[in-house]
Protein backbone atom coordinates (compact mmCIF):
# COMPACT_ATOMS: atom_id res chain seq x y z
CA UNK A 1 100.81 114.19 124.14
CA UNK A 2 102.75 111.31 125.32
CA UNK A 3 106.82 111.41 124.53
CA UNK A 4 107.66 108.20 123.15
CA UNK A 5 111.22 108.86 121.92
CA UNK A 6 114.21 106.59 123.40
CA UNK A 7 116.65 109.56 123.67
CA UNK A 8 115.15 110.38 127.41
CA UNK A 9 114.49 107.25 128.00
CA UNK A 10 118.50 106.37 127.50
CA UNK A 11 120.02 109.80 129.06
CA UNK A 12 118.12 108.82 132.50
CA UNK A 13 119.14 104.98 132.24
CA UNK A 14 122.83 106.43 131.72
CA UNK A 15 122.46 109.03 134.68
CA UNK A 16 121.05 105.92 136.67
CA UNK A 17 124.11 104.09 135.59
CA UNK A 18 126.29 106.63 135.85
CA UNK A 19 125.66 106.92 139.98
CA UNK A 20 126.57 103.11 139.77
CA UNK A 21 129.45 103.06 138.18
CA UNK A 22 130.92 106.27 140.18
CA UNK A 23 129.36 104.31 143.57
CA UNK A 24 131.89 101.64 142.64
CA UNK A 25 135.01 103.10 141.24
CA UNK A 26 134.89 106.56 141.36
CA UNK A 27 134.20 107.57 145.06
CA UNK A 28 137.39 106.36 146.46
CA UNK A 29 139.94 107.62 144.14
CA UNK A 30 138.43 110.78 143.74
CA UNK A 31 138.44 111.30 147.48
CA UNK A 32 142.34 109.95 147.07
CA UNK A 33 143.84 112.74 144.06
CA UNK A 34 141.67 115.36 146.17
CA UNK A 35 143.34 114.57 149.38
CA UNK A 36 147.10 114.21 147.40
CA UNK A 37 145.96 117.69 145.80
CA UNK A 38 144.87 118.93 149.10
CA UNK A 39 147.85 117.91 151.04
CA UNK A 40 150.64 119.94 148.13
CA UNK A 41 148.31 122.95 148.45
CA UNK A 42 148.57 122.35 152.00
CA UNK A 43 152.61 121.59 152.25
CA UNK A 44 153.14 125.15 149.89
CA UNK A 45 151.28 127.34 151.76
CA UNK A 46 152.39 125.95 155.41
CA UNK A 47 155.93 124.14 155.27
CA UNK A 48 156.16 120.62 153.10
CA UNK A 49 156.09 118.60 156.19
CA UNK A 50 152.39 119.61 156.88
CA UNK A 51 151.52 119.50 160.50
CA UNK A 52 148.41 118.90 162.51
CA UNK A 53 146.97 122.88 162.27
CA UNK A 54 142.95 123.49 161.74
CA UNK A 55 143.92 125.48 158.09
CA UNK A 56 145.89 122.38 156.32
CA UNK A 57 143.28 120.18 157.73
CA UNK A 58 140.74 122.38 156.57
CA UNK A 59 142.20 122.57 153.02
CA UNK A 60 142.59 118.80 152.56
CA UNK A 61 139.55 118.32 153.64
CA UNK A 62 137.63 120.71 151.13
CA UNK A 63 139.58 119.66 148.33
CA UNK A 64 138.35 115.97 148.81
CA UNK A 65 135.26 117.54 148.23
CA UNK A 66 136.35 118.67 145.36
CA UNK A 67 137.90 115.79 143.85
CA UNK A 68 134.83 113.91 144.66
CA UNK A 69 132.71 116.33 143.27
CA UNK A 70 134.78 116.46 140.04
CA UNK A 71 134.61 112.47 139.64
CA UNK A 72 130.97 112.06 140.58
CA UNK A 73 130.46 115.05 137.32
CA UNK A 74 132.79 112.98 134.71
CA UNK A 75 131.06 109.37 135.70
CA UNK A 76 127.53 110.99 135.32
CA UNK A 77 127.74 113.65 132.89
CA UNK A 78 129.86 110.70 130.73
CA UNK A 79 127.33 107.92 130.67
CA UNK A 80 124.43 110.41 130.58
CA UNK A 81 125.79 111.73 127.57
CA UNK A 82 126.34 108.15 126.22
CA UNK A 83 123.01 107.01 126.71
CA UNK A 84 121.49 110.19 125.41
CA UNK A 85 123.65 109.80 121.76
CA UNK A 86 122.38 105.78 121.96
CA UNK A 87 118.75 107.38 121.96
CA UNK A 88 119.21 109.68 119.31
CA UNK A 89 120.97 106.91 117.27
CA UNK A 90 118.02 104.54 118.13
CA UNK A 91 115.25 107.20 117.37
CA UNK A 92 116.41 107.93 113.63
CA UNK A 93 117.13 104.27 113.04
CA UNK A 94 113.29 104.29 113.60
CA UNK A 95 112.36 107.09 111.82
CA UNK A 96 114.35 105.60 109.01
CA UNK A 97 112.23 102.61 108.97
CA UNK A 98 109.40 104.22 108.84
CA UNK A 99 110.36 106.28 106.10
CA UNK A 100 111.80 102.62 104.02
CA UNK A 101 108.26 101.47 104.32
CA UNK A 102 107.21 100.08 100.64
CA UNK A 103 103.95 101.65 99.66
CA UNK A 104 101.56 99.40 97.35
CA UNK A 105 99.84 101.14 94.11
CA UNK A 106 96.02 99.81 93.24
C-alpha cells in the first residue's frame, strides 16, 4: 500500500532544508561559540593566557566539534520538525474536505 500522506513528504523536504540553511549560517558560528567555549575550558584548566600545548589544542579543537555538532542538530531537527507539523496540518485539512463533501439523496 502506497503512503500518500504529506506529513513525510514535508519532514524530509524540511531535513533537506534544514542541511541548507545550517550549510549557510550555521557552520561557521557554531565552529566560532565552540572554539570561544573551547578556549575558557582551555584558559581554566591551564592558565588564562592559553599557550601552544597539545591538551588546550586538543580541547578547542573537540569542542568545535561540539558546537558544530550542536548547531547542525537545532537547524535540522528545527525545520524537520516544521515541515513535519506543515504535513500534519495539510493532511487533516484534507481529511476535512473529504469529510465536508455534500452527499445527494434520490
Amino acid at each position: 500500500m502506497k503512503d500518500t500522506t504529506y506529513t513525510k513528504k514535508l519532514a524530509y523536504m524540511g531535513a533537506g532544508c534544514g542541511v541548507v540553511l545550517f550549510a549557510v549560517f550555521g557552520l561557521l558560528p557554531g565552529s566560532f561559540l565552540g572554539g570561544v567555549m573551547g578556549l575558557n575550558i582551555a584558559g581554566t584548566l591551564f592558565g588564562t593566557p592559553v599557550g601552544a600545548g597539545l591538551f588546550p589544542r586538543m580541547i578547542v579543537a573537540a569542542s568545535m566539534v561540539i558546537g558544530v555538532m550542536v548547531s547542525g542538530t537545532m537547524f535540522i531537527m528545527a525545520s524537520t520538525t516544521l515541515g513535519w507539523l506543515t504535513g500534519t496540518i495539510v493532511d487533516a485539512v484534507k481529511a476535512g474536505r473529504k469529510e465536508l463533501t455534500p452527499v445527494e439523496n434520490k
